[in-house]
PDB file of N, CA and C in Angstrom:
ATOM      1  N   UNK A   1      31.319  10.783  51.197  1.00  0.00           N
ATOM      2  CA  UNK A   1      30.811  11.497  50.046  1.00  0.00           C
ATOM      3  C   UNK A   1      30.282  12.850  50.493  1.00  0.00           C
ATOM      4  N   UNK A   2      30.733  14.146  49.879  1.00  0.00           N
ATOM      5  CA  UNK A   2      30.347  15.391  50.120  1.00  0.00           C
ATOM      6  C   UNK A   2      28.790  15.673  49.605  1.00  0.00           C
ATOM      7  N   UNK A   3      28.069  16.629  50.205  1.00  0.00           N
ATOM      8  CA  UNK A   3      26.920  16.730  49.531  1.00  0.00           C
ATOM      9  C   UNK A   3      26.999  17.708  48.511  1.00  0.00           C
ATOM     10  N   UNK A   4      26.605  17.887  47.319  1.00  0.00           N
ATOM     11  CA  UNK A   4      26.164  18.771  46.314  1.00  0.00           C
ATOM     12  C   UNK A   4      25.305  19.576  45.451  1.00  0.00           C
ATOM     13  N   UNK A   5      24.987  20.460  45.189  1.00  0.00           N
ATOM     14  CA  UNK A   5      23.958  21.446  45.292  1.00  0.00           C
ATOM     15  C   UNK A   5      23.456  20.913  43.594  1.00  0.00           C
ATOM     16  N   UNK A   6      22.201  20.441  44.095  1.00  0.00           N
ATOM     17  CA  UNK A   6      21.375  20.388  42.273  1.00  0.00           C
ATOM     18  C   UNK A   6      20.895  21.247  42.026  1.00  0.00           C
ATOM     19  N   UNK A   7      20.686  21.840  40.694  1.00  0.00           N
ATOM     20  CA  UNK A   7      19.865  22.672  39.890  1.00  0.00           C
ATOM     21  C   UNK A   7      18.989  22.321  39.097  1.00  0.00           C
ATOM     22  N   UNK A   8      17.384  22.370  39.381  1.00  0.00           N
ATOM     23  CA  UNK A   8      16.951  21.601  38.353  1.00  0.00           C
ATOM     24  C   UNK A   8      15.699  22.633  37.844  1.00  0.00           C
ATOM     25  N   UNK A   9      15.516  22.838  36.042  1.00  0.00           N
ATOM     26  CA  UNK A   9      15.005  23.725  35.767  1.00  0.00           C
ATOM     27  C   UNK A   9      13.994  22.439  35.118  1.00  0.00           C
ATOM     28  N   UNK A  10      12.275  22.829  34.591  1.00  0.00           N
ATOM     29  CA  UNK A  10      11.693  22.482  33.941  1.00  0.00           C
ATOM     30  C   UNK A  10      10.739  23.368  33.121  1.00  0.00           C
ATOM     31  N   UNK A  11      11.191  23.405  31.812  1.00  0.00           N
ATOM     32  CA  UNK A  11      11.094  24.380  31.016  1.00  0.00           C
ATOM     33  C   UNK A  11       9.702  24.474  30.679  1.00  0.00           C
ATOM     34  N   UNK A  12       8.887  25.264  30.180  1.00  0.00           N
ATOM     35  CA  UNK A  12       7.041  25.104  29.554  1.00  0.00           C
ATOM     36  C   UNK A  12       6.952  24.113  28.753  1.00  0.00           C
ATOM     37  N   UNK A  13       5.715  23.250  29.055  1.00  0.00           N
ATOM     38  CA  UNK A  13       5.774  22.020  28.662  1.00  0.00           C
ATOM     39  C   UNK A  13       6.171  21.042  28.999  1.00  0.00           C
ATOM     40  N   UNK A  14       7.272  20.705  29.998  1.00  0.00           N
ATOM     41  CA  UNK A  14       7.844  19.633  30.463  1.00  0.00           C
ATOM     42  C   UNK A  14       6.514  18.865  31.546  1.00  0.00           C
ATOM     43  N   UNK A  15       5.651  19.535  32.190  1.00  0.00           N
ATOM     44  CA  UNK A  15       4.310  19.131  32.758  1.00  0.00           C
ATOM     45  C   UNK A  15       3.493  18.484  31.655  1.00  0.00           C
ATOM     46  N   UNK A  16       3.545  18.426  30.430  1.00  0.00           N
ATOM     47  CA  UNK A  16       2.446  17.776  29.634  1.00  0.00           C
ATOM     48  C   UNK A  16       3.695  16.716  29.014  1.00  0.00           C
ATOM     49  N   UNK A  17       4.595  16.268  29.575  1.00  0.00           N
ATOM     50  CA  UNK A  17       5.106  14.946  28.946  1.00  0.00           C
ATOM     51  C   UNK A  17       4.569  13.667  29.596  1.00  0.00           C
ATOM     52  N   UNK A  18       3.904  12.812  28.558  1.00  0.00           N
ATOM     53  CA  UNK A  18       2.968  11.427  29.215  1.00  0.00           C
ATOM     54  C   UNK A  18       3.945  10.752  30.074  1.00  0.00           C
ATOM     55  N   UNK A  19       2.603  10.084  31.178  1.00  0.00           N
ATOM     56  CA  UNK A  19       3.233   9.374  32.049  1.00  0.00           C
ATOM     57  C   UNK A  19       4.632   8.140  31.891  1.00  0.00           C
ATOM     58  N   UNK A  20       4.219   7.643  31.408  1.00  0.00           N
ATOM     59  CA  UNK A  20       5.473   6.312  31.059  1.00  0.00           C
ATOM     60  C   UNK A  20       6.605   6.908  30.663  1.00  0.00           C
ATOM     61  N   UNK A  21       6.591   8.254  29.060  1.00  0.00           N
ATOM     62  CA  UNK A  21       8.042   8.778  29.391  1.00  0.00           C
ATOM     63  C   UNK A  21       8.565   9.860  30.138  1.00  0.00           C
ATOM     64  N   UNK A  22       7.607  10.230  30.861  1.00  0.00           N
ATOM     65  CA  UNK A  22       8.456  10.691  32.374  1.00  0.00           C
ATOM     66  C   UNK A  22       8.923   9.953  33.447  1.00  0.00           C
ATOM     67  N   UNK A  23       8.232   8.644  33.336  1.00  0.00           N
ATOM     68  CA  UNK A  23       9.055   7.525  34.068  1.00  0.00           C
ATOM     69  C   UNK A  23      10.100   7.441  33.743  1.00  0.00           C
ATOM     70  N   UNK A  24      10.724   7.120  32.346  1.00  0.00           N
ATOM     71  CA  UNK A  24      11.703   7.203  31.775  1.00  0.00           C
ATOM     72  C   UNK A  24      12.756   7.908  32.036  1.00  0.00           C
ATOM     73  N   UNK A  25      12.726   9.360  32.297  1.00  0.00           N
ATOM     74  CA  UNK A  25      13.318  10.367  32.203  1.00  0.00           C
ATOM     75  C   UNK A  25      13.678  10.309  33.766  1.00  0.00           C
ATOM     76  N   UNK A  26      12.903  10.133  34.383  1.00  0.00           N
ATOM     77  CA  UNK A  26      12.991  10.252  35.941  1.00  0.00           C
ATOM     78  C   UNK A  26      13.664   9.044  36.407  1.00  0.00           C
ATOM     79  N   UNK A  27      13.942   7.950  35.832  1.00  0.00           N
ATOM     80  CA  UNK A  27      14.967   6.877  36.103  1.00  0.00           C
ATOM     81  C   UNK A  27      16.178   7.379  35.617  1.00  0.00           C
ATOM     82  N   UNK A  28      16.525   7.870  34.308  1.00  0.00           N
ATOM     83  CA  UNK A  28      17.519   7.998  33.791  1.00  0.00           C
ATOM     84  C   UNK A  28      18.376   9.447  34.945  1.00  0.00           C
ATOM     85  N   UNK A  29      17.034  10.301  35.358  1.00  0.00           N
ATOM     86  CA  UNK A  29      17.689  11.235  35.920  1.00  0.00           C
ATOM     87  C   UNK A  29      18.415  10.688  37.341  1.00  0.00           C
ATOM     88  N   UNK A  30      17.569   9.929  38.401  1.00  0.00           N
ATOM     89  CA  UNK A  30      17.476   9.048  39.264  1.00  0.00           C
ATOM     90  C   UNK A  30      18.758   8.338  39.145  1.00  0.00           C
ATOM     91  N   UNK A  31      19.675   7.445  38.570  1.00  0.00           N
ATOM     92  CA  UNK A  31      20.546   6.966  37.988  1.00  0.00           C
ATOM     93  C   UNK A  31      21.580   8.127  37.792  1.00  0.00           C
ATOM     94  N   UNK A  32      21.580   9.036  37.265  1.00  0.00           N
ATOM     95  CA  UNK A  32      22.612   9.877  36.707  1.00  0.00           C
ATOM     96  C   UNK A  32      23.078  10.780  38.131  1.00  0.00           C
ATOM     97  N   UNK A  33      22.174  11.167  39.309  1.00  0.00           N
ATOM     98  CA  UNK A  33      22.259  11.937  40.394  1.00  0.00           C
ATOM     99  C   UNK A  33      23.181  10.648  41.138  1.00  0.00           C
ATOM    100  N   UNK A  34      22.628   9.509  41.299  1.00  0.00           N
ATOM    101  CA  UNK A  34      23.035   8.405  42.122  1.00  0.00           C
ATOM    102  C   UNK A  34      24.692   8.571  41.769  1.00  0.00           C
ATOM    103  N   UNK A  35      24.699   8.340  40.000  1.00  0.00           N
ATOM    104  CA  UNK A  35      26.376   8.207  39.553  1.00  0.00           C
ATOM    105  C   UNK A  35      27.078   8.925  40.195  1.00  0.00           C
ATOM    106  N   UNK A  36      26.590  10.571  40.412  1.00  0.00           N
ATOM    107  CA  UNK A  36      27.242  11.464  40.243  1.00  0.00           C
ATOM    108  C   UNK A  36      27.865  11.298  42.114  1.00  0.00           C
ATOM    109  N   UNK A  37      27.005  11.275  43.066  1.00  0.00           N
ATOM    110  CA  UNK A  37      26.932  10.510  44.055  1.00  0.00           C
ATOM    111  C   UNK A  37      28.023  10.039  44.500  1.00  0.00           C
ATOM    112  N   UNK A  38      27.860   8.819  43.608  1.00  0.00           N
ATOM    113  CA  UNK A  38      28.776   7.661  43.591  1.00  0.00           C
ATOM    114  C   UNK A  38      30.417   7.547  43.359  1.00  0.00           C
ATOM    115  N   UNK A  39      30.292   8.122  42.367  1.00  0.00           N
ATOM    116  CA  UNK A  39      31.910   7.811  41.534  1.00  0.00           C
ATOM    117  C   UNK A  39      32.116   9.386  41.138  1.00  0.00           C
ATOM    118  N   UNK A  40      31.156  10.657  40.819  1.00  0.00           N
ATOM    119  CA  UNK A  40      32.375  11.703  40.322  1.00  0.00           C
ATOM    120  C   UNK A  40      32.974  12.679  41.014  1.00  0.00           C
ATOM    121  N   UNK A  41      32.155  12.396  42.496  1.00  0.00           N
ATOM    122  CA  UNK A  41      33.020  13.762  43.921  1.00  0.00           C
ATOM    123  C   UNK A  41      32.600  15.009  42.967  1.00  0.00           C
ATOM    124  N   UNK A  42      31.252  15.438  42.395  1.00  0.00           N
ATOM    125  CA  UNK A  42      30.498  16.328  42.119  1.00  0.00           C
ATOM    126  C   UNK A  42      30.300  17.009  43.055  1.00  0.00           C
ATOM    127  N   UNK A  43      30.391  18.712  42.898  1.00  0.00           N
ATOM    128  CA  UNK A  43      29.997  19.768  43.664  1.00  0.00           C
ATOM    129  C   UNK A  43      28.471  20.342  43.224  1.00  0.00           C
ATOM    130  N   UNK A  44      28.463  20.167  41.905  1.00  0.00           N
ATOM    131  CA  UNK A  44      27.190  20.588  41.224  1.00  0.00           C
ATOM    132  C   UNK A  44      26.556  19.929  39.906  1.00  0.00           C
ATOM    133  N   UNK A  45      25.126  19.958  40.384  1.00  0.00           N
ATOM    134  CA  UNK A  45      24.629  19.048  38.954  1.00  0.00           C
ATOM    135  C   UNK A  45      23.085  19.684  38.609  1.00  0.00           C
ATOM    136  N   UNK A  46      23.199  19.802  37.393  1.00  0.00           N
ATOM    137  CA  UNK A  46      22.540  20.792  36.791  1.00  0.00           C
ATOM    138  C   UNK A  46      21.355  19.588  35.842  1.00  0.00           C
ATOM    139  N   UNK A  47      19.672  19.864  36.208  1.00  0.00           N
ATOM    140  CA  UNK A  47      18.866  18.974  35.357  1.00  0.00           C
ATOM    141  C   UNK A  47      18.179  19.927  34.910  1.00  0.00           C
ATOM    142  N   UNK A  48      17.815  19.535  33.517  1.00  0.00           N
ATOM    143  CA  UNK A  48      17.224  20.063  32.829  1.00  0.00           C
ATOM    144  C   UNK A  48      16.041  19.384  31.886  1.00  0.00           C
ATOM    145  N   UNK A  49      14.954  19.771  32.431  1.00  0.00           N
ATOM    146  CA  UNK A  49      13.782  19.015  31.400  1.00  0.00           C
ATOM    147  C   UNK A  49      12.892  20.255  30.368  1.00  0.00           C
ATOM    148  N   UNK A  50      13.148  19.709  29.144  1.00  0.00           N
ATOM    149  CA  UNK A  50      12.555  20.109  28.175  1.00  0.00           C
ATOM    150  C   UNK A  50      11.344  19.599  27.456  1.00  0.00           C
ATOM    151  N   UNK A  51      10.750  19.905  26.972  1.00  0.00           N
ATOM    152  CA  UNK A  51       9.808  19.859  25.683  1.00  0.00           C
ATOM    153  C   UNK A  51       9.618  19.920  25.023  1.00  0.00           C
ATOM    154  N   UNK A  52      10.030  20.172  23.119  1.00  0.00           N
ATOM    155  CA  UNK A  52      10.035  20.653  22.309  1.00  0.00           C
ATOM    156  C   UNK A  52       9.676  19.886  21.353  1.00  0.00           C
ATOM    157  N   UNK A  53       8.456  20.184  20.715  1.00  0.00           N
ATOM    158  CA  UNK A  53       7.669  19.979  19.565  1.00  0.00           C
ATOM    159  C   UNK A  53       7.389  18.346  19.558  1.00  0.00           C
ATOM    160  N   UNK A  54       7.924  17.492  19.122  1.00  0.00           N
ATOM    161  CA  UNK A  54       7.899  16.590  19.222  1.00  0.00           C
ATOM    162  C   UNK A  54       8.733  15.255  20.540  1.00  0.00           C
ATOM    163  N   UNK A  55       9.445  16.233  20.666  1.00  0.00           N
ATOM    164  CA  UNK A  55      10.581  15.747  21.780  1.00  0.00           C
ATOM    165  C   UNK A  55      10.677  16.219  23.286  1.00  0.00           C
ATOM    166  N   UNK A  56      10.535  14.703  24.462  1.00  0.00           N
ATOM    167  CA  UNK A  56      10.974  15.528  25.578  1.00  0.00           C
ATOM    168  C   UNK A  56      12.584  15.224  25.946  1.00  0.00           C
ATOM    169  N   UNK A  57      13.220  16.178  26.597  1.00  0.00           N
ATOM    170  CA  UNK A  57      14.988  15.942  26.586  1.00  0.00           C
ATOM    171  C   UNK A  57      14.874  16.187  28.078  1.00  0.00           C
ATOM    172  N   UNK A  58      16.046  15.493  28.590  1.00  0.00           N
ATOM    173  CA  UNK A  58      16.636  15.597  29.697  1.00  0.00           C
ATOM    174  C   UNK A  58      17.923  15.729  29.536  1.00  0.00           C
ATOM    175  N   UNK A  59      18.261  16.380  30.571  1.00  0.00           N
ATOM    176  CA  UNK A  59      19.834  16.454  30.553  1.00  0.00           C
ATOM    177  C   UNK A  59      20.404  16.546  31.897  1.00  0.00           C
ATOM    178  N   UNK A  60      21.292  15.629  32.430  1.00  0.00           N
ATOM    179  CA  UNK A  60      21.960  15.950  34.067  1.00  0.00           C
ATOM    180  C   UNK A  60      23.128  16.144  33.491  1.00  0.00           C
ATOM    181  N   UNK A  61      23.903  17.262  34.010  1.00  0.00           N
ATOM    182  CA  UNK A  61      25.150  17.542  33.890  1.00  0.00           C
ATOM    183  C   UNK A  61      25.970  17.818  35.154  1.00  0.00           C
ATOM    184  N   UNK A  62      27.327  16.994  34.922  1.00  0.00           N
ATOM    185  CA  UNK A  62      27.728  17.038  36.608  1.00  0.00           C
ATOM    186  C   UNK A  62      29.366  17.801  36.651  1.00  0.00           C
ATOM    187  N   UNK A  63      29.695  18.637  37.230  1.00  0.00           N
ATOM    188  CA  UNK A  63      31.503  19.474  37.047  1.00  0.00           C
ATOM    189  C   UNK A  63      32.460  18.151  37.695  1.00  0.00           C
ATOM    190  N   UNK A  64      31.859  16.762  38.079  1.00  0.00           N
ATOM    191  CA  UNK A  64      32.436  15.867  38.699  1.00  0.00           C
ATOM    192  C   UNK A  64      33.744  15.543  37.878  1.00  0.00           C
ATOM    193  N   UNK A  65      34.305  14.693  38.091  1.00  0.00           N
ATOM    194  CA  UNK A  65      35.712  13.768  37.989  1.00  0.00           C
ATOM    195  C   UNK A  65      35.674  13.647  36.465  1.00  0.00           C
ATOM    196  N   UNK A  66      34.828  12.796  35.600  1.00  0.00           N
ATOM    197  CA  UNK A  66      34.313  12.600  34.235  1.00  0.00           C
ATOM    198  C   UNK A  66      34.655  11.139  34.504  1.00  0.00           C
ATOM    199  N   UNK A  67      34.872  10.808  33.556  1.00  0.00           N
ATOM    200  CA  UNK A  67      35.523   9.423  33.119  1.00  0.00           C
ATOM    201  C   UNK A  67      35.423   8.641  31.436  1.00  0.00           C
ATOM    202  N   UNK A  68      36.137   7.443  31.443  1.00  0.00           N
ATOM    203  CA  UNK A  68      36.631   7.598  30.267  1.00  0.00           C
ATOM    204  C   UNK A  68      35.032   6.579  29.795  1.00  0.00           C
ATOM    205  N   UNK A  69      34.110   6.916  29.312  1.00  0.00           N
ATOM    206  CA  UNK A  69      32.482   6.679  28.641  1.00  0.00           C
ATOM    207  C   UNK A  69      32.868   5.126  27.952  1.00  0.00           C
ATOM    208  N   UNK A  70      33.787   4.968  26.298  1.00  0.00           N
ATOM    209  CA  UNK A  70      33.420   3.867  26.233  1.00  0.00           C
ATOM    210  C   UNK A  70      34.369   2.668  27.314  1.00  0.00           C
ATOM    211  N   UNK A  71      35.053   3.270  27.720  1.00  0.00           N
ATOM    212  CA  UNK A  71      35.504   1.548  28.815  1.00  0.00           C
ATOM    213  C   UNK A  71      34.838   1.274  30.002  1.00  0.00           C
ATOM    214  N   UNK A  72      33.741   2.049  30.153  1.00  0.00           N
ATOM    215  CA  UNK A  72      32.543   1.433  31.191  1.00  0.00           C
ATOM    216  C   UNK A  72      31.438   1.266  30.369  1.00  0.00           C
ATOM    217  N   UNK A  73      31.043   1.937  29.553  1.00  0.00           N
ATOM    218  CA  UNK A  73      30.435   1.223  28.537  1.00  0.00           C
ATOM    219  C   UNK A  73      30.639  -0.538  28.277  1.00  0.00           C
ATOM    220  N   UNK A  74      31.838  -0.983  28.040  1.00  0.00           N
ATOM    221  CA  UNK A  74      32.512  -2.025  27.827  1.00  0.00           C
ATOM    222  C   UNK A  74      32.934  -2.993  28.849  1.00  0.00           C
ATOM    223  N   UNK A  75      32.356  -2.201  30.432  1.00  0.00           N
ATOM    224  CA  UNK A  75      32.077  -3.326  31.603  1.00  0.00           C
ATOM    225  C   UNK A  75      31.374  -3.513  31.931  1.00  0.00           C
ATOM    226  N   UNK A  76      30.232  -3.297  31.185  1.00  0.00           N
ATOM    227  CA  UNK A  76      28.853  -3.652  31.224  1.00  0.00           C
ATOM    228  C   UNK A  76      28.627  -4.091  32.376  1.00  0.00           C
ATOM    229  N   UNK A  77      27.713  -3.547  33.630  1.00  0.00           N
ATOM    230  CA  UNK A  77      26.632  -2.614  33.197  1.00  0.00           C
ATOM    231  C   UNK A  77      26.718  -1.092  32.890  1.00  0.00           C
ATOM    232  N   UNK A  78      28.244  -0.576  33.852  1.00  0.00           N
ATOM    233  CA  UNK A  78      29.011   0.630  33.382  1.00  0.00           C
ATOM    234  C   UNK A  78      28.375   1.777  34.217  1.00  0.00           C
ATOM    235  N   UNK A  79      28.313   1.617  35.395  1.00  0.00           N
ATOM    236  CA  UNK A  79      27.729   2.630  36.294  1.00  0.00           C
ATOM    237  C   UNK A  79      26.236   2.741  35.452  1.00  0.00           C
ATOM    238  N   UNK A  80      25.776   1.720  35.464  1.00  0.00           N
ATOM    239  CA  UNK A  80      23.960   2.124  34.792  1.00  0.00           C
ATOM    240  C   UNK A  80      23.648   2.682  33.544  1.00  0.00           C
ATOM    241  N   UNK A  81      24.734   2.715  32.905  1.00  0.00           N
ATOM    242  CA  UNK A  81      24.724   3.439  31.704  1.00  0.00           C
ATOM    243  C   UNK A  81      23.979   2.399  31.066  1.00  0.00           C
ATOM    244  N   UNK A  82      24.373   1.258  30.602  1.00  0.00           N
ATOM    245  CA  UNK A  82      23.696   0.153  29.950  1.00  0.00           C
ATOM    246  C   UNK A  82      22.260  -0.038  30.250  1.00  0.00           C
ATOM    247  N   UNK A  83      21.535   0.214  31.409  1.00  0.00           N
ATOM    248  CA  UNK A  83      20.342  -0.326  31.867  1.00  0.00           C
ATOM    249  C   UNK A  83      19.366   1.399  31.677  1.00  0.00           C
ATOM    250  N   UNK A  84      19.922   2.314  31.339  1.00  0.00           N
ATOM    251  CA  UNK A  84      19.918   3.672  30.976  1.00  0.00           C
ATOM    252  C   UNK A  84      19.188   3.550  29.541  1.00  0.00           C
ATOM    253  N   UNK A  85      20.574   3.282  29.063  1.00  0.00           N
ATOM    254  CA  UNK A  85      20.151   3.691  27.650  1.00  0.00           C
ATOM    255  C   UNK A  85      19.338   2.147  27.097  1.00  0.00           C
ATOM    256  N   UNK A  86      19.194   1.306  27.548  1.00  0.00           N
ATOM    257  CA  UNK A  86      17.646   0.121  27.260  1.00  0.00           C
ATOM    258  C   UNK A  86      16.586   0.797  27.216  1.00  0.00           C
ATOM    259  N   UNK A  87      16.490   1.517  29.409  1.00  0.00           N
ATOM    260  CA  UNK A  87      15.199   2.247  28.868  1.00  0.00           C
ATOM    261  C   UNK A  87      15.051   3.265  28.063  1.00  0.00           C
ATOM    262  N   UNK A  88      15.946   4.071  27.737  1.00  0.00           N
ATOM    263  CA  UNK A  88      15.653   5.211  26.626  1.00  0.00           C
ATOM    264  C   UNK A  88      15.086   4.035  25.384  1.00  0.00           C
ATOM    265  N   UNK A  89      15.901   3.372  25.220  1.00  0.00           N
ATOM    266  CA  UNK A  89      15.179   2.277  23.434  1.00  0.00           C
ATOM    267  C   UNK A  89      13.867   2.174  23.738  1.00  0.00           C
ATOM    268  N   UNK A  90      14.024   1.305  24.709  1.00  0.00           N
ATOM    269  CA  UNK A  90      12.361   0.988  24.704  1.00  0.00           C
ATOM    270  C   UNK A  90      11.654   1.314  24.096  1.00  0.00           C
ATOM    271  N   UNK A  91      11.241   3.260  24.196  1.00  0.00           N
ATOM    272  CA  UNK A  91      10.653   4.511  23.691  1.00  0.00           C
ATOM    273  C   UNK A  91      11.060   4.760  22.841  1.00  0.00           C
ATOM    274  N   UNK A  92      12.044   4.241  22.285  1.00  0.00           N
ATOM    275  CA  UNK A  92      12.337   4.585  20.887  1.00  0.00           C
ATOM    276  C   UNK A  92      13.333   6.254  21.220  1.00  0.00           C
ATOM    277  N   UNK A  93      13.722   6.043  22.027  1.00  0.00           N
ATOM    278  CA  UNK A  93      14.604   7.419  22.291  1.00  0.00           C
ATOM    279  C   UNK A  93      16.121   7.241  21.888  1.00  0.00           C
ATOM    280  N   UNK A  94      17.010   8.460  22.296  1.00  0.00           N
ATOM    281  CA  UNK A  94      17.867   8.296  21.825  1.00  0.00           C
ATOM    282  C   UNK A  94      18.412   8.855  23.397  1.00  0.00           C
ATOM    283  N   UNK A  95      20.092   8.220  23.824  1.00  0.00           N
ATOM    284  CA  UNK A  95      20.448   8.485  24.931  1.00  0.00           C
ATOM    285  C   UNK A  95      21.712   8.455  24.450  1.00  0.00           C
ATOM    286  N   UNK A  96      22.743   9.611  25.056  1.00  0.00           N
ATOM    287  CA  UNK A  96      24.162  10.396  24.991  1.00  0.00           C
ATOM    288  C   UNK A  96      24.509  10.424  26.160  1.00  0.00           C
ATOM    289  N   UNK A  97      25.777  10.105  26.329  1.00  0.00           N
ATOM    290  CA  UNK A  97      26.611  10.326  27.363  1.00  0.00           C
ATOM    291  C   UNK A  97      27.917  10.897  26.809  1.00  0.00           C
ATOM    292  N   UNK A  98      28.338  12.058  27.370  1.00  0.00           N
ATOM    293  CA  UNK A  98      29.628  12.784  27.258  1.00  0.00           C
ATOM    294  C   UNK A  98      30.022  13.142  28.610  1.00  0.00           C
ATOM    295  N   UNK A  99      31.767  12.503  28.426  1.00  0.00           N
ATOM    296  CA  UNK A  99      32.152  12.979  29.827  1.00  0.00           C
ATOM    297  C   UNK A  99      33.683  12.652  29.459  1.00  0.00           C
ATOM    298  N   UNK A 100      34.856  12.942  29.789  1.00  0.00           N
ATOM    299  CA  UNK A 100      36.461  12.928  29.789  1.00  0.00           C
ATOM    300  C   UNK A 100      36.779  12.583  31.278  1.00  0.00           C
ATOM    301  N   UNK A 101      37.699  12.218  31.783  1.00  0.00           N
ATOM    302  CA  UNK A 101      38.536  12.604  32.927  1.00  0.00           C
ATOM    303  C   UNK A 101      38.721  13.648  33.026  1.00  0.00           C
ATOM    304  N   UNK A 102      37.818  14.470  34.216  1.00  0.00           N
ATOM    305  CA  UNK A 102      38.636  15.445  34.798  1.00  0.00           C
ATOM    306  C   UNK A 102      37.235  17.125  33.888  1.00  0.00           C
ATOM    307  N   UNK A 103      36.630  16.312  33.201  1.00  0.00           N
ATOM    308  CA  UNK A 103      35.828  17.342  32.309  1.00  0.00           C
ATOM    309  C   UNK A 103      34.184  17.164  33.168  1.00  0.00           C
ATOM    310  N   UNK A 104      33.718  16.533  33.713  1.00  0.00           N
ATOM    311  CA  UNK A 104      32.415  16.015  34.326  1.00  0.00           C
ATOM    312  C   UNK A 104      31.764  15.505  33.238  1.00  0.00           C
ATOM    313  N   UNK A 105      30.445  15.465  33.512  1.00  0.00           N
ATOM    314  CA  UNK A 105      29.769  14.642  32.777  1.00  0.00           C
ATOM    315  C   UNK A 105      28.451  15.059  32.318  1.00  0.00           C
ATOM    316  N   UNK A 106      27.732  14.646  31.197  1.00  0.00           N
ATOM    317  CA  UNK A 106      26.428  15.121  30.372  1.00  0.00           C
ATOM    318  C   UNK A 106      26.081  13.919  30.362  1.00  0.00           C
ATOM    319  N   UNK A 107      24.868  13.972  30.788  1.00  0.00           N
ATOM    320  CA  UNK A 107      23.711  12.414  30.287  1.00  0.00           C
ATOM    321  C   UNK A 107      22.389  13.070  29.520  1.00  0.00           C
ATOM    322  N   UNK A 108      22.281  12.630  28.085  1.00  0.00           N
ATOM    323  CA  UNK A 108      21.303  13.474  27.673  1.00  0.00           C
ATOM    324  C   UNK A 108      20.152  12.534  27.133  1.00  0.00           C
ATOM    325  N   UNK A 109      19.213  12.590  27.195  1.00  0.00           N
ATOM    326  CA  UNK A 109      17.644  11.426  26.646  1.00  0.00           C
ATOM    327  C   UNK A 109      16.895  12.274  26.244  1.00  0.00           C
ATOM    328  N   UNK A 110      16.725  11.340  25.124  1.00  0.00           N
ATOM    329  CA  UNK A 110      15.312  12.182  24.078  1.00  0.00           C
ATOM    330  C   UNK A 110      14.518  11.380  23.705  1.00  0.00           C
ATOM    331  N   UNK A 111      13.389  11.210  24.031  1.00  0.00           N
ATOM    332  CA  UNK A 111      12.422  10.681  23.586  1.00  0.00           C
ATOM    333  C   UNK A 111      11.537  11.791  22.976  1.00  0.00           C
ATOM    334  N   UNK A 112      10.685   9.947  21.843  1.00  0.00           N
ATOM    335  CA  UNK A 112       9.780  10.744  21.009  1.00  0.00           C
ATOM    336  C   UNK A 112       7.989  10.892  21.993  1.00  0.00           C
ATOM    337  N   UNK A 113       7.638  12.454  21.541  1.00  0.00           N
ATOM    338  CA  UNK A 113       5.888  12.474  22.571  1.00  0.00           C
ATOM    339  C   UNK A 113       5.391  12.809  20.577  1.00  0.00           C
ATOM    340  N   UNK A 114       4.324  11.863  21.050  1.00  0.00           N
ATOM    341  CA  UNK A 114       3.749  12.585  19.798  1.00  0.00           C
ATOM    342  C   UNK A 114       2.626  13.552  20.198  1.00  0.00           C
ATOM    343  N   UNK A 115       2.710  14.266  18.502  1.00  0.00           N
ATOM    344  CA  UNK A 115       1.657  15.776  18.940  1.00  0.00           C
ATOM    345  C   UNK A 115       1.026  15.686  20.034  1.00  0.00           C
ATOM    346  N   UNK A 116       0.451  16.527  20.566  1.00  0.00           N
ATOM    347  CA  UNK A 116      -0.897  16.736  21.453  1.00  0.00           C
ATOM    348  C   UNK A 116      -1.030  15.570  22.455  1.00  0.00           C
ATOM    349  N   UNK A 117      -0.318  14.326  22.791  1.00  0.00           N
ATOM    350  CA  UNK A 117       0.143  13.846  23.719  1.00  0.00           C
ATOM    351  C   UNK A 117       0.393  14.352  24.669  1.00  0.00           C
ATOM    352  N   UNK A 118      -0.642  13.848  25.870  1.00  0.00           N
ATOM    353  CA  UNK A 118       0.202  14.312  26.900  1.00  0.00           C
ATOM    354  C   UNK A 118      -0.988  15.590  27.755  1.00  0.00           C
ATOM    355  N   UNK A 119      -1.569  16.180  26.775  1.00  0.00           N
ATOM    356  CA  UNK A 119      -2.517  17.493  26.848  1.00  0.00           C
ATOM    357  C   UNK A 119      -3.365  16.998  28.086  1.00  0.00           C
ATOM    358  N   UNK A 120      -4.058  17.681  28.827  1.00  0.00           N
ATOM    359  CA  UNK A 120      -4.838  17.433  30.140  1.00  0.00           C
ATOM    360  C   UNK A 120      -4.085  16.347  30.726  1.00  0.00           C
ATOM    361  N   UNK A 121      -3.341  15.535  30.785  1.00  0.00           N
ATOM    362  CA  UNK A 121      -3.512  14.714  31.663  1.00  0.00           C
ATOM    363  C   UNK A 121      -2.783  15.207  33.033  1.00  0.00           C
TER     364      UNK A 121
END
């Protein structure tokens, strides 16, 4: 396996997302670097943590191999996708995966922070 250069930005605000769903986010990201790792012969992977208003988002995006989403979906556990998007439910989040053969791949999680959550800690 070649090594590959991450990019990872965290936008204002991404420091005041509460503990448990940055656990969240940090498994899902954790998982998505591993995939990329693993199965897409990725040169570059791009994370991105956000904040916005009510919502924190993540996003790993990889220029890797891609692959075809629902027929690993459908071999459950599916490169972690399945044990992924549980923990996004948990939180009541919502979790996306887009990826083709040959296109790489997007893993995106949104969970809900409510207001002012999150502030000093």
């Amino acid at each position: 396996q070649e090594p590959f250069d991450v990019q990872v930005t965290a936008q204002d605000g991404a420091s005041q997302i509460p503990a448990p769903l940055a656990s969240v986010l940090y498994r899902v990201a954790q998982e998505s670097l591993r995939n990329a790792a693993r199965h897409a012969d990725a040169r570059h992977v791009r994370i991105l943590l956000r904040r916005e208003g009510a919502a924190a988002t993540l996003e790993v995006e990889d220029d890797g191999r891609g692959f075809d989403v629902k027929g690993a979906e459908e071999r459950r556990p599916g490169m972690g996708l399945f044990s992924m998007r549980e923990r996004v439910a948990l939180v009541n989040g919502r979790f996306n995966v887009t990826s083709a053969p040959g296109r790489g791949t997007r893993v995106t999680a949104s969970v809900p922070v409510a207001h002012g959550e999150g502030v000093g800690e």
